[in-house]
C-alpha atoms as a PDB file:
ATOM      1  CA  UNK A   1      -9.999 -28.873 -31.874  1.00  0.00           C
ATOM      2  CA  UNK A   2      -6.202 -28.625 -31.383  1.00  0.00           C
ATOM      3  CA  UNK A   3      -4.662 -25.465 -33.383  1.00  0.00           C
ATOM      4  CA  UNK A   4      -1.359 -26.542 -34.467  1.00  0.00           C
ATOM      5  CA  UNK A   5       1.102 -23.013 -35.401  1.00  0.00           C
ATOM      6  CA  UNK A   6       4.035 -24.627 -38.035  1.00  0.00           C
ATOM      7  CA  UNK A   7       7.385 -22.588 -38.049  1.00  0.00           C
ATOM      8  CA  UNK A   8       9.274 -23.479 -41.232  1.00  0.00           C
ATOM      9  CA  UNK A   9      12.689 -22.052 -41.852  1.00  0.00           C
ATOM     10  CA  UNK A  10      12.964 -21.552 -45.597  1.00  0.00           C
ATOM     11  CA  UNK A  11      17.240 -22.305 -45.895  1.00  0.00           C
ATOM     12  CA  UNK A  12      16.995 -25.309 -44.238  1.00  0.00           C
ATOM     13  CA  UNK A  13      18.684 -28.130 -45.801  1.00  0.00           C
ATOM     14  CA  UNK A  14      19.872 -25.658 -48.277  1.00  0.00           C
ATOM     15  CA  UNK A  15      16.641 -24.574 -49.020  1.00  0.00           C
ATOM     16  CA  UNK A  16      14.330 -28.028 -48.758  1.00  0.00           C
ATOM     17  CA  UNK A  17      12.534 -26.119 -46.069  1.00  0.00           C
ATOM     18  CA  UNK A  18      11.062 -23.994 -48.643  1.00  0.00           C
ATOM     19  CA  UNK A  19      10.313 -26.124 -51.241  1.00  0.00           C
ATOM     20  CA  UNK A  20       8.615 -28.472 -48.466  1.00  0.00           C
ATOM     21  CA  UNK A  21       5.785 -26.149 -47.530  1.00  0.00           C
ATOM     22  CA  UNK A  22       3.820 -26.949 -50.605  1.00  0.00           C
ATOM     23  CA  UNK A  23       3.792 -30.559 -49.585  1.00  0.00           C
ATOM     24  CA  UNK A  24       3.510 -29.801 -45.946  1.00  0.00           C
ATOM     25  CA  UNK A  25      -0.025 -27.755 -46.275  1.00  0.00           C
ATOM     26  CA  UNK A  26      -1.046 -30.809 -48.865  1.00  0.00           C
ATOM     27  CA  UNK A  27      -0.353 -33.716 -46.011  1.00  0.00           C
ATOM     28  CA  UNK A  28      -1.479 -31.584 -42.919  1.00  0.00           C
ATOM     29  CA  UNK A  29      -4.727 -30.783 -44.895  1.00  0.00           C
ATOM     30  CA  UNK A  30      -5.240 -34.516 -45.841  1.00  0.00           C
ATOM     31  CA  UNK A  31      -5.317 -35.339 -42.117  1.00  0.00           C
ATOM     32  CA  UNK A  32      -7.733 -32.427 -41.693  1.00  0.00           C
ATOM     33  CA  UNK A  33      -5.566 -30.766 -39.034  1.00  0.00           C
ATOM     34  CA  UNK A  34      -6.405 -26.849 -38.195  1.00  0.00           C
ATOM     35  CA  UNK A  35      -2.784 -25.286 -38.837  1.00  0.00           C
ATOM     36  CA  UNK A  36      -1.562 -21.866 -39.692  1.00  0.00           C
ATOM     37  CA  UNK A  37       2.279 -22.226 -41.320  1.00  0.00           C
ATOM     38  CA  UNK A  38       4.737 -19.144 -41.040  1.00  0.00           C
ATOM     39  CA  UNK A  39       8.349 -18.660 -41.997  1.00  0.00           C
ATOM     40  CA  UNK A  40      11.305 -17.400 -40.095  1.00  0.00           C
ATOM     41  CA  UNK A  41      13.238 -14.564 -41.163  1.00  0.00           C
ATOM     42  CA  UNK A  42      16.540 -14.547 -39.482  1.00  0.00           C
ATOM     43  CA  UNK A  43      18.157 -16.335 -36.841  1.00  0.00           C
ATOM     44  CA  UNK A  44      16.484 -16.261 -33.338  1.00  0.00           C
ATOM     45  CA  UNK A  45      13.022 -15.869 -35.251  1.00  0.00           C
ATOM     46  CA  UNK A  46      11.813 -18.980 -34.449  1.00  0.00           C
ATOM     47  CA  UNK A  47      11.380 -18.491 -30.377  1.00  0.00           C
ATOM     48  CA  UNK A  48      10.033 -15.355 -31.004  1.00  0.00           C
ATOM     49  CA  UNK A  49       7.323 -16.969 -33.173  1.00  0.00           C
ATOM     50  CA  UNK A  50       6.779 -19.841 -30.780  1.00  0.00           C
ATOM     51  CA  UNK A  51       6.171 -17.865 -27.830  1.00  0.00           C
ATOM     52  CA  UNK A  52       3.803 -15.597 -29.574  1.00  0.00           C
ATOM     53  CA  UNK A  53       1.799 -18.806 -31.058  1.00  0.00           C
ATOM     54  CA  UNK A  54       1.315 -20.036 -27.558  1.00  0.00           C
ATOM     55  CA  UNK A  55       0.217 -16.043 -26.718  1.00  0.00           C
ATOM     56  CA  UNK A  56      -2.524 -16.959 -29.094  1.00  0.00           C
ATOM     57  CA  UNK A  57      -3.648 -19.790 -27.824  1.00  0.00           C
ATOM     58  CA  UNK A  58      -2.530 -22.265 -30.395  1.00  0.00           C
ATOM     59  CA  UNK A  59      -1.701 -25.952 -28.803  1.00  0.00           C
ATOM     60  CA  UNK A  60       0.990 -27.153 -30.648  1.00  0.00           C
ATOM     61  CA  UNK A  61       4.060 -25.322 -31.876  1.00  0.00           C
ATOM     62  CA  UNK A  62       5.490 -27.572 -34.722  1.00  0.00           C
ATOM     63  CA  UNK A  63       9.349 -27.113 -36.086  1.00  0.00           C
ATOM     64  CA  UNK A  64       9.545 -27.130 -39.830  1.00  0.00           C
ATOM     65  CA  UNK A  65      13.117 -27.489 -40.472  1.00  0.00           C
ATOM     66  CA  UNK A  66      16.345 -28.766 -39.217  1.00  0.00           C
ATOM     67  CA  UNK A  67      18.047 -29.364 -35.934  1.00  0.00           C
ATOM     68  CA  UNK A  68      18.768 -25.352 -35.143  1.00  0.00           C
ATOM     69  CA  UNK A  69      15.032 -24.961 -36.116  1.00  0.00           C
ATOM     70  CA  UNK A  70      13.750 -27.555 -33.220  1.00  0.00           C
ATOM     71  CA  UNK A  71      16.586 -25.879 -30.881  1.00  0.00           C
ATOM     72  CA  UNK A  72      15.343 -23.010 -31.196  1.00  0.00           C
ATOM     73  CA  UNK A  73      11.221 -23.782 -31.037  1.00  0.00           C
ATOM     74  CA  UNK A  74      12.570 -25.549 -27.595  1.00  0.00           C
ATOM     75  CA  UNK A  75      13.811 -22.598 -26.450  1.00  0.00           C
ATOM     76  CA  UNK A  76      10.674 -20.743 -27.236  1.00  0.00           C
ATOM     77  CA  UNK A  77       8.434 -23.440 -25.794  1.00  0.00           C
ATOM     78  CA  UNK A  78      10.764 -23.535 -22.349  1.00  0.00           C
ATOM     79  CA  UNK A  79      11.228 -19.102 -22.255  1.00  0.00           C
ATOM     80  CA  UNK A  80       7.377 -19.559 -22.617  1.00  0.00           C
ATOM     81  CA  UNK A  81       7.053 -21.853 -19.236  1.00  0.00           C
ATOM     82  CA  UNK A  82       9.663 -20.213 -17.559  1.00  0.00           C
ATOM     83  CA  UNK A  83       8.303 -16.780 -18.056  1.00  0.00           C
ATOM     84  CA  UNK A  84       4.257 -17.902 -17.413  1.00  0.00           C
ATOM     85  CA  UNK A  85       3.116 -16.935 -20.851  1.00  0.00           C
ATOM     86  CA  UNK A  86       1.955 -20.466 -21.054  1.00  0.00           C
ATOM     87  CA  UNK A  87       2.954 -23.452 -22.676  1.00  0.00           C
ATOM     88  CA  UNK A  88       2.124 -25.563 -25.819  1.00  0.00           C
ATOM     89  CA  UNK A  89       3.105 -28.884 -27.212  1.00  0.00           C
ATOM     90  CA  UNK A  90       6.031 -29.729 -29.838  1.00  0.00           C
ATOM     91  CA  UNK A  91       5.762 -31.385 -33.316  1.00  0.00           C
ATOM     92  CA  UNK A  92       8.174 -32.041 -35.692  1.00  0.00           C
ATOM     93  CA  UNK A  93       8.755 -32.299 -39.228  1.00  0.00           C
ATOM     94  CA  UNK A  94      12.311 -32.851 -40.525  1.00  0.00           C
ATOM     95  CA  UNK A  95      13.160 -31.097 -43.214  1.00  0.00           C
ATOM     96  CA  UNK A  96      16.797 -29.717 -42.165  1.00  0.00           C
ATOM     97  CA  UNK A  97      20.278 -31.466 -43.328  1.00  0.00           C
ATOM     98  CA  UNK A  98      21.017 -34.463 -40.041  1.00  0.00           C
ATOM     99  CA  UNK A  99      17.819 -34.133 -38.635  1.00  0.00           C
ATOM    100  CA  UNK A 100      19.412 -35.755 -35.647  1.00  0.00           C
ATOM    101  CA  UNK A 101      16.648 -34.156 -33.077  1.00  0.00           C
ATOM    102  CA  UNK A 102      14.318 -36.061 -34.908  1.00  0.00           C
ATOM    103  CA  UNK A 103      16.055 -39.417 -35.318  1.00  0.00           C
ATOM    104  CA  UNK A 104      16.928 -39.056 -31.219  1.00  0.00           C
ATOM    105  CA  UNK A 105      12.936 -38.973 -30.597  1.00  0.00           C
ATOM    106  CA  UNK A 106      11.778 -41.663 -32.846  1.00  0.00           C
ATOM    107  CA  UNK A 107       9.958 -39.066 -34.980  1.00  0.00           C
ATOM    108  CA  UNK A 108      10.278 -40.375 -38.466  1.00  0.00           C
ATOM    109  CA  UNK A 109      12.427 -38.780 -41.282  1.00  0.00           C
ATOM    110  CA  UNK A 110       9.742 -38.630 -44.473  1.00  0.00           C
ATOM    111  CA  UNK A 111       7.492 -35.809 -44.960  1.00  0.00           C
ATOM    112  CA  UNK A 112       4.327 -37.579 -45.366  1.00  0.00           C
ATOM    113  CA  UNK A 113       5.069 -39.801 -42.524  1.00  0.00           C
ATOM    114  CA  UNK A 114       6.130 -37.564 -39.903  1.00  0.00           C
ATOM    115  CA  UNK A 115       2.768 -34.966 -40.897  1.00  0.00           C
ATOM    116  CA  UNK A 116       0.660 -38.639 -40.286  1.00  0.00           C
ATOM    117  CA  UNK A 117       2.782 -38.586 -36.696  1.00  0.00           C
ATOM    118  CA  UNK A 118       1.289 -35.014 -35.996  1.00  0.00           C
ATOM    119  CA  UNK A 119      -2.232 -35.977 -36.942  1.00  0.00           C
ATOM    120  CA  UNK A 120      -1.999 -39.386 -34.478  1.00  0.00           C
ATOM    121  CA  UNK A 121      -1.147 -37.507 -31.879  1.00  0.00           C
ATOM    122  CA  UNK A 122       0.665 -39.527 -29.475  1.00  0.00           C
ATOM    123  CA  UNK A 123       3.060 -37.817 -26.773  1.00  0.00           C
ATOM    124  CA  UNK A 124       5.723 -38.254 -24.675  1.00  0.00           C
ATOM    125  CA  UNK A 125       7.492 -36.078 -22.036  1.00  0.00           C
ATOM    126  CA  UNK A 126      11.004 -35.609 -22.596  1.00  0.00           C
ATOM    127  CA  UNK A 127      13.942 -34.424 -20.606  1.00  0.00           C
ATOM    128  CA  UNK A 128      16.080 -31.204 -22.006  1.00  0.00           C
ATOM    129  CA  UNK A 129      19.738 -29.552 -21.810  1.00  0.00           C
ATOM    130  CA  UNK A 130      20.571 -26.218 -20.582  1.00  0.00           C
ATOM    131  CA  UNK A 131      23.979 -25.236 -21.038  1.00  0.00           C
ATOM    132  CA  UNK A 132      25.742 -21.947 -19.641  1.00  0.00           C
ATOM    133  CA  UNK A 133      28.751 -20.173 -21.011  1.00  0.00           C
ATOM    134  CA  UNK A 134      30.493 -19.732 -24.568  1.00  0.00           C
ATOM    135  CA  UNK A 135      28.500 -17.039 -26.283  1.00  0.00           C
ATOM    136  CA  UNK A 136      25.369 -17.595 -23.757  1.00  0.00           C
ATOM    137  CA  UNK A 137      26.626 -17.095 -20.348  1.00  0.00           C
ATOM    138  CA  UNK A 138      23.048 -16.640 -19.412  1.00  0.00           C
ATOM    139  CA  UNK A 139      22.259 -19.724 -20.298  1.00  0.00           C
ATOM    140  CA  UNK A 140      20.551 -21.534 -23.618  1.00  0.00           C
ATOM    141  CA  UNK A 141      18.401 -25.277 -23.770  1.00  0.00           C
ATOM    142  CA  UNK A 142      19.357 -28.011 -26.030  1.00  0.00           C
ATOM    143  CA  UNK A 143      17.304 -30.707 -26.515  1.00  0.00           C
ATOM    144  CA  UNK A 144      19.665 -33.507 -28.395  1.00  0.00           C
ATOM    145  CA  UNK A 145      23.183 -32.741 -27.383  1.00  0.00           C
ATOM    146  CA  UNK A 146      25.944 -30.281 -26.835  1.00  0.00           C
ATOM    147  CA  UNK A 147      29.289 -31.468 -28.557  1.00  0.00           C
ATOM    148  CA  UNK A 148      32.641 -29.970 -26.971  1.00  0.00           C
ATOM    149  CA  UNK A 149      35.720 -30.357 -29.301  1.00  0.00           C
ATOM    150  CA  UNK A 150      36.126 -32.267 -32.551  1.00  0.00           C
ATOM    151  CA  UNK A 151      32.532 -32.730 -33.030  1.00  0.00           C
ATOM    152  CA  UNK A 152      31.695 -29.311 -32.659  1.00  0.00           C
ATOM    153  CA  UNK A 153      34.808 -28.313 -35.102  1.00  0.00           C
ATOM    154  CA  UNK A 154      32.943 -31.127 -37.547  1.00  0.00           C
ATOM    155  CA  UNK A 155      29.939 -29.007 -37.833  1.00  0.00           C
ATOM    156  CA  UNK A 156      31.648 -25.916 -38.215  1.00  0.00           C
ATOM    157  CA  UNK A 157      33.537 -27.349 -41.026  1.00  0.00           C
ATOM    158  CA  UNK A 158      30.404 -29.175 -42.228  1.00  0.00           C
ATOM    159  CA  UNK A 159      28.845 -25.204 -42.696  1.00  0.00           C
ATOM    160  CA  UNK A 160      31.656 -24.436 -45.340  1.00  0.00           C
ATOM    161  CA  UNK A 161      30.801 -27.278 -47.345  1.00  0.00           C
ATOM    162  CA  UNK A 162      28.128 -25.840 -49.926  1.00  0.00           C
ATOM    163  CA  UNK A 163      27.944 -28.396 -52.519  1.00  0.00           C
ATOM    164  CA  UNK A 164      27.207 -31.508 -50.403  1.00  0.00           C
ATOM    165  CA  UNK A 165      24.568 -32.408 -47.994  1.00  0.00           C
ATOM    166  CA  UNK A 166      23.216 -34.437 -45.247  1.00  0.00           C
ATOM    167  CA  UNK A 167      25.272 -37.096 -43.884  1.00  0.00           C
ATOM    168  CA  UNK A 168      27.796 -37.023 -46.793  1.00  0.00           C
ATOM    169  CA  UNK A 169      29.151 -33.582 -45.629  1.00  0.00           C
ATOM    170  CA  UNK A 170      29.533 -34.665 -42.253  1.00  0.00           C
ATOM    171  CA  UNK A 171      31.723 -37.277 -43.543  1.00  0.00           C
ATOM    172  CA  UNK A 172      33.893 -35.094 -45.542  1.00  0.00           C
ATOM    173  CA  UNK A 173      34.149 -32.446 -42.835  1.00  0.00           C
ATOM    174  CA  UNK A 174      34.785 -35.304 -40.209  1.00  0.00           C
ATOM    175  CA  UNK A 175      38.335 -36.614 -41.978  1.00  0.00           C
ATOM    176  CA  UNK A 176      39.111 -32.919 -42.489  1.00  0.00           C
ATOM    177  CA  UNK A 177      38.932 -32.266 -39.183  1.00  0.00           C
ATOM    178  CA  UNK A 178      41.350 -35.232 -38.021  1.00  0.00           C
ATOM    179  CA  UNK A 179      44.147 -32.974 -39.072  1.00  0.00           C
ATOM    180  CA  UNK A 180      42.887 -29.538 -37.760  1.00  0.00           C
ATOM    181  CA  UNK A 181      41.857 -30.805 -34.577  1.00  0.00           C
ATOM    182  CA  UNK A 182      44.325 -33.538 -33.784  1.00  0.00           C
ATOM    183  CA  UNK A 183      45.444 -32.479 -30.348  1.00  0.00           C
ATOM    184  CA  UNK A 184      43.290 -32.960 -27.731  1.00  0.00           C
ATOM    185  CA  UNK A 185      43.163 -29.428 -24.985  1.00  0.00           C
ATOM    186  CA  UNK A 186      43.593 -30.602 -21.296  1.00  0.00           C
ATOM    187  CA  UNK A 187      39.988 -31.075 -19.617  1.00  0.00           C
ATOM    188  CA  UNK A 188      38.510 -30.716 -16.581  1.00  0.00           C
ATOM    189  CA  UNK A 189      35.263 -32.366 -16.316  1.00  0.00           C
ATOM    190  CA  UNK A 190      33.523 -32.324 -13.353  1.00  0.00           C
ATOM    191  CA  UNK A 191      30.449 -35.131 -12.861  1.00  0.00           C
ATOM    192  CA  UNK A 192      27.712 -35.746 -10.003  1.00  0.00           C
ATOM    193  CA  UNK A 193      29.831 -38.276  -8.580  1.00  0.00           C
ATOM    194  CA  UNK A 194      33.517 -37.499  -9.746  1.00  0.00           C
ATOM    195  CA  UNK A 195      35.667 -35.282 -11.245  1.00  0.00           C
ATOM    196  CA  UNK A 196      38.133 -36.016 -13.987  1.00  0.00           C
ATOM    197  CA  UNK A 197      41.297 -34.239 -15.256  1.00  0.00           C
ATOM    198  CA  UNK A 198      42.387 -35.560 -18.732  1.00  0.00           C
ATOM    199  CA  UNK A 199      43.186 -34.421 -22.473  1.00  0.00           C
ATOM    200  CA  UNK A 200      39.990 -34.952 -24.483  1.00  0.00           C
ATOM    201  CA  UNK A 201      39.826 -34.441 -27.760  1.00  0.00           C
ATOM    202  CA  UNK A 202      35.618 -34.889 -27.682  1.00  0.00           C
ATOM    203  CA  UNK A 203      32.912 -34.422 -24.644  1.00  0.00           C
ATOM    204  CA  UNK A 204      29.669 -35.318 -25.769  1.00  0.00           C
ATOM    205  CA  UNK A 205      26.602 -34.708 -23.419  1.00  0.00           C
ATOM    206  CA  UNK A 206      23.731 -36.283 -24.908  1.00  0.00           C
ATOM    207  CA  UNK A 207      20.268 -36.361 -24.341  1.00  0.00           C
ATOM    208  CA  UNK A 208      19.041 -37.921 -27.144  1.00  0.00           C
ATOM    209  CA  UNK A 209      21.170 -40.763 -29.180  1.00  0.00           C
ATOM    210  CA  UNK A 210      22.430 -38.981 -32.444  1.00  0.00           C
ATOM    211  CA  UNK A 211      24.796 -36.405 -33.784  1.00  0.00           C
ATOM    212  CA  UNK A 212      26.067 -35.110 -37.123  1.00  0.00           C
ATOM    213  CA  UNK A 213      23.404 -37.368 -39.359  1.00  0.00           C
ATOM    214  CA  UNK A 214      24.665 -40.345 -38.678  1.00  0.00           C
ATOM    215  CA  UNK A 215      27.122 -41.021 -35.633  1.00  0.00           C
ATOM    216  CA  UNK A 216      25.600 -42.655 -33.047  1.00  0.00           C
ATOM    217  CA  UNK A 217      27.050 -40.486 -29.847  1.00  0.00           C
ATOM    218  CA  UNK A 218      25.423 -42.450 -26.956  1.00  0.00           C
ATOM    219  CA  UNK A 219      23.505 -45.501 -28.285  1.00  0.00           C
ATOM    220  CA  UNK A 220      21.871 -46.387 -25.656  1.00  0.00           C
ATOM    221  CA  UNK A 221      20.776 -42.494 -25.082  1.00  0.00           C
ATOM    222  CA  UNK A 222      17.378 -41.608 -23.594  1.00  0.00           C
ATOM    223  CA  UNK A 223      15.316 -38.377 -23.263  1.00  0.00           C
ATOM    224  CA  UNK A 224      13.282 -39.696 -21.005  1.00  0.00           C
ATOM    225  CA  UNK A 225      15.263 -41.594 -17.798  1.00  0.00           C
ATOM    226  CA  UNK A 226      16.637 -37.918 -15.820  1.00  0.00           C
ATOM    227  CA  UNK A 227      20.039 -38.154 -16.861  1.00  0.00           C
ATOM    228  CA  UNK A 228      22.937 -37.335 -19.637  1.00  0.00           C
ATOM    229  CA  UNK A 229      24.785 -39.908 -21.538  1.00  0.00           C
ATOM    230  CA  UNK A 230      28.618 -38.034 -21.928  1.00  0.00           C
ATOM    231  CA  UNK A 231      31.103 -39.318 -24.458  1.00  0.00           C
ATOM    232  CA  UNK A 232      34.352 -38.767 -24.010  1.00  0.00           C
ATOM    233  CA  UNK A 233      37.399 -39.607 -26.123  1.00  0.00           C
ATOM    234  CA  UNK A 234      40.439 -39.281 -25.047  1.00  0.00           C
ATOM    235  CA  UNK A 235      43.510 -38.593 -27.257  1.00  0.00           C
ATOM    236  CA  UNK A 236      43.965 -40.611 -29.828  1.00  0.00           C
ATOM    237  CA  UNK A 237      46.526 -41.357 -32.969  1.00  0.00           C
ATOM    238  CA  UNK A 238      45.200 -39.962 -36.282  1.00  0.00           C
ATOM    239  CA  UNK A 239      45.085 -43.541 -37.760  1.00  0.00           C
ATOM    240  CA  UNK A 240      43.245 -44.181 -34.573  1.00  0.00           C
ATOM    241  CA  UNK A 241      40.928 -41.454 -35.408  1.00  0.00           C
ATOM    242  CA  UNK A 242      40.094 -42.966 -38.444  1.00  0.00           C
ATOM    243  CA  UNK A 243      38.753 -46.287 -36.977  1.00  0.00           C
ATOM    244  CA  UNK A 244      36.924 -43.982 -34.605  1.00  0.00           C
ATOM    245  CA  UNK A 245      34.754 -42.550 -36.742  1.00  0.00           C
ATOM    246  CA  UNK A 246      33.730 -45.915 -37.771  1.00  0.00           C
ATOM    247  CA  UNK A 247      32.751 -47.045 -34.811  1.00  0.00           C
ATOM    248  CA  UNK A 248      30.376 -44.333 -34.047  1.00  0.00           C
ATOM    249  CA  UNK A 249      29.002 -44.243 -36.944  1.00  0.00           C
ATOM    250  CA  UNK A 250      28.171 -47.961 -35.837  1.00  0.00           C
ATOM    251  CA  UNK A 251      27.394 -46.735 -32.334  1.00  0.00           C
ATOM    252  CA  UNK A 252      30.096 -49.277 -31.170  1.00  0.00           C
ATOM    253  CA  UNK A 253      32.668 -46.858 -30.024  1.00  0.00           C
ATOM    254  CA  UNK A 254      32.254 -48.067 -26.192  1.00  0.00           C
ATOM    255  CA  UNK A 255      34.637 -51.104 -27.168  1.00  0.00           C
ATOM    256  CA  UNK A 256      37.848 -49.083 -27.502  1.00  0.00           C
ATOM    257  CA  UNK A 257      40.192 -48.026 -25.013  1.00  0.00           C
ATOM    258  CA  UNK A 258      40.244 -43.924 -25.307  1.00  0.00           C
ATOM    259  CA  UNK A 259      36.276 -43.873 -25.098  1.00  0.00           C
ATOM    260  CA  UNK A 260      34.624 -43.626 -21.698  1.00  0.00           C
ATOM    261  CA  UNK A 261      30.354 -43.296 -21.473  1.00  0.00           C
ATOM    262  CA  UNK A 262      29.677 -42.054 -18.205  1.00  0.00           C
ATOM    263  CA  UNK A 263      25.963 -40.627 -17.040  1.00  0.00           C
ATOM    264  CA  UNK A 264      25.047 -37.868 -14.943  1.00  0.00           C
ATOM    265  CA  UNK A 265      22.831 -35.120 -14.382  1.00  0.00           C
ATOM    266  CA  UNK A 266      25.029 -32.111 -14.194  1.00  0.00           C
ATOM    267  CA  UNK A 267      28.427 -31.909 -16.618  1.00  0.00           C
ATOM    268  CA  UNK A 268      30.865 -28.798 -16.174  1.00  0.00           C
ATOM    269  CA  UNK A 269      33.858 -28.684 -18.655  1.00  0.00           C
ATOM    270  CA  UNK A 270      36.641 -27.082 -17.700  1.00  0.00           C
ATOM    271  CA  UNK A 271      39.809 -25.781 -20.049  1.00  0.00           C
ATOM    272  CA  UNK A 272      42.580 -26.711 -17.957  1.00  0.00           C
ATOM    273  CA  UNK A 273      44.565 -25.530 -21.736  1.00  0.00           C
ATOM    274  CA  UNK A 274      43.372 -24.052 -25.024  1.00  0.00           C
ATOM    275  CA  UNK A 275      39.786 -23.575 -25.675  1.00  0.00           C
ATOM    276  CA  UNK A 276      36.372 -24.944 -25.771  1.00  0.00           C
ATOM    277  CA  UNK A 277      34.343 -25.105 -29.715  1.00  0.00           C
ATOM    278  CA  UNK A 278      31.352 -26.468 -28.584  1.00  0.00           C
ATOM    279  CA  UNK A 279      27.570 -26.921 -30.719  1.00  0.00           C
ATOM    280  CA  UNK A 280      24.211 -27.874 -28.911  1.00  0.00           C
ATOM    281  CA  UNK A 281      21.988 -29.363 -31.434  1.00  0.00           C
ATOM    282  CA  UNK A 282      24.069 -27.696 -34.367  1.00  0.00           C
ATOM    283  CA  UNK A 283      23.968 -24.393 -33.279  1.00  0.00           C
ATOM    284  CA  UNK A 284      27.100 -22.707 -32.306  1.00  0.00           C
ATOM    285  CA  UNK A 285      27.741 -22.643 -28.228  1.00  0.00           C
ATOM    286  CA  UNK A 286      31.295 -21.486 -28.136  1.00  0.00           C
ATOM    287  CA  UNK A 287      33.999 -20.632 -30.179  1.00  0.00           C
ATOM    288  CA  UNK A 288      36.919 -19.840 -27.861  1.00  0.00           C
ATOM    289  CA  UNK A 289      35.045 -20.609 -24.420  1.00  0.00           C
ATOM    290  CA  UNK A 290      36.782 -21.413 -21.375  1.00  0.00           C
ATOM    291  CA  UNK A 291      34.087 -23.325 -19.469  1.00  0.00           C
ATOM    292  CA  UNK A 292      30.598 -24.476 -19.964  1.00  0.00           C
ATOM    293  CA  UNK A 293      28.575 -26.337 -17.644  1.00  0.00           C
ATOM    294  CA  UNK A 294      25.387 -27.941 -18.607  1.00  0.00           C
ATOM    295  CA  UNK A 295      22.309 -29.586 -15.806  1.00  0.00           C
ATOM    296  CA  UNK A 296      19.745 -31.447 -17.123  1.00  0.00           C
ATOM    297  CA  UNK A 297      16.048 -30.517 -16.643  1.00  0.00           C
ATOM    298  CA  UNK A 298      13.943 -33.789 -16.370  1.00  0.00           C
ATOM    299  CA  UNK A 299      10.513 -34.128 -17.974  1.00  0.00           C
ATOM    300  CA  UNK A 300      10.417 -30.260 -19.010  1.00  0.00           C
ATOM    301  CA  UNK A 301       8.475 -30.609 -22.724  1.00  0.00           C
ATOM    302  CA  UNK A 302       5.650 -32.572 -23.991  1.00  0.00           C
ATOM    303  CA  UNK A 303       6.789 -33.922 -27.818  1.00  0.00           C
ATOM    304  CA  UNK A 304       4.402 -35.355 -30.325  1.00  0.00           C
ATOM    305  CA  UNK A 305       6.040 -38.859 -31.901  1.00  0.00           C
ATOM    306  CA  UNK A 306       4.882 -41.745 -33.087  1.00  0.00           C
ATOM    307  CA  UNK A 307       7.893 -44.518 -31.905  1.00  0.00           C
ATOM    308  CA  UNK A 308       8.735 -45.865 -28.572  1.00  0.00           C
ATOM    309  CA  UNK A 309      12.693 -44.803 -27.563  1.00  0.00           C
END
């Protein structure tokens, strides 16, 4: 019978995690699924947890929580493979604030439903990030994306805003951030195929579709086809900026002039000026970082979902 090990993170989506678990033992003992739940404790807790689950034998390491929850169960699961402890599937229930790791997968958003996903069973093998530099020079995965300039200064600013959630405080923190980060830093941005030189204000490398709860970063994004989707805006007008964030919140960003998607396996970003802020999957990459260069590491982790992508 398949032992499934569920990591919650109690503060996630300012505190749904926790009030979740009732409801999470409830649906996961419906489907009569042999789980044992546990909470983290700090940050970094969670690949600590997942690589001793898969030390005890347990064959499926599901993240209870947010986007930094699943980031960091992925880096369990892969520090696990890498190191020949062993390895273990991944589930996923979303219970965080954008929940974009989720959404990116086709693993669905309710409770109920995405506990019924677990209990069907049905898997896919999906590609995942690894990004070098910032405040990791030795390296960290990612398994949705890694956002380099005004996205990344969106969810820092998102952080500070304690009395709204989910999408809504992306929102906010988005048309704050048009006039703290308005000028974009001079780029270098090597590709396999080319190299380009120009001020950016945004370089997205996606693996996965979704970012920030609700802007869709690469629309046509896939985990599964070996390669990065990378959005890159160029500078822009603040009014500009405005209209932007419209159109990837429709995912139809492609259709103006200062946005370029351009797909690749390997991505190094260069600071040719100023500095790179940079998130992967929500979690803080770099703060004043001069380069970061992320490869991506085809069909590395075996996900539990219930969609097609």
């Amino acid at each position: 019978m398949t032992r499934f090990k569920i990591i919650v993170n109690p503060i996630s989506g300012r505190g749904h995690g926790a009030e979740s678990i009732p409801n999470i033992k409830k649906y996961m003992g419906e489907a009569g699924l042999d789980f044992d739940l546990v909470c983290t404790e700090n940050p970094w807790h969670a690949p600590k947890l997942t690589q001793q689950a898969i030390a005890d034998g347990y064959d499926v390491v599901v993240s209870a929580g947010g986007d930094g929850t699943a980031n960091e169960v992925i880096n369990g699961l892969m520090m696990a493979k890498k190191s020949g402890l062993g390895t273990a599937a991944m589930g996923v229930l979303g219970v965080g604030r954008g929940n974009d790791f989720a959404y990116s997968m086709g693993i669905p958003s309710p409770l109920k439903a995405g506990c019924q996903a677990i209990a069907q069973n049905y898997r896919r093998t999906i590609d995942i990030g690894w990004v070098r530099g910032g405040l990791f020079p030795e390296g960290r995965y990612f398994g949705n994306g890694l956002g380099i300039g005004f996205d990344a200064v969106v969810g820092f600013e998102a952080l500070k805003l304690k009395r709204l959630h989910g999408f809504a405080s992306y929102i906010v923190a988005a048309l704050k951030t048009i006039f703290l980060y308005f000028k974009a830093p001079l780029v270098r941005i090597k590709l396999d195929d080319r190299e380009i030189t120009i001020p950016a204000l945004m370089v997205s490398t996606m693996n996965g579709t979704r970012l920030g709860g609700g802007f869709m970063m690469a629309p046509n994004g896939s985990p599964e086809d070996g390669l990065f989707d990378i959005c890159i805006a160029k500078q822009v007008s603040r009014p500009q900026m405005f209209v932007l964030i419209q159109q990837f919140m429709a995912g139809t960003q492609e259709k103006h002039p200062a946005i370029e998607i351009v797909r690749s396996t390997r991505v190094v970003v260069t600071a040719m000026d100023g500095e790179l802020p940079a998130h992967g999957d929500g979690e803080t990459i770099s703060i004043d970082g001069k380069e970061l260069s992320m490869e991506l590491l085809p069909k590395q982790l075996e996900l539990i979902t219930s969609n097609s992508l």
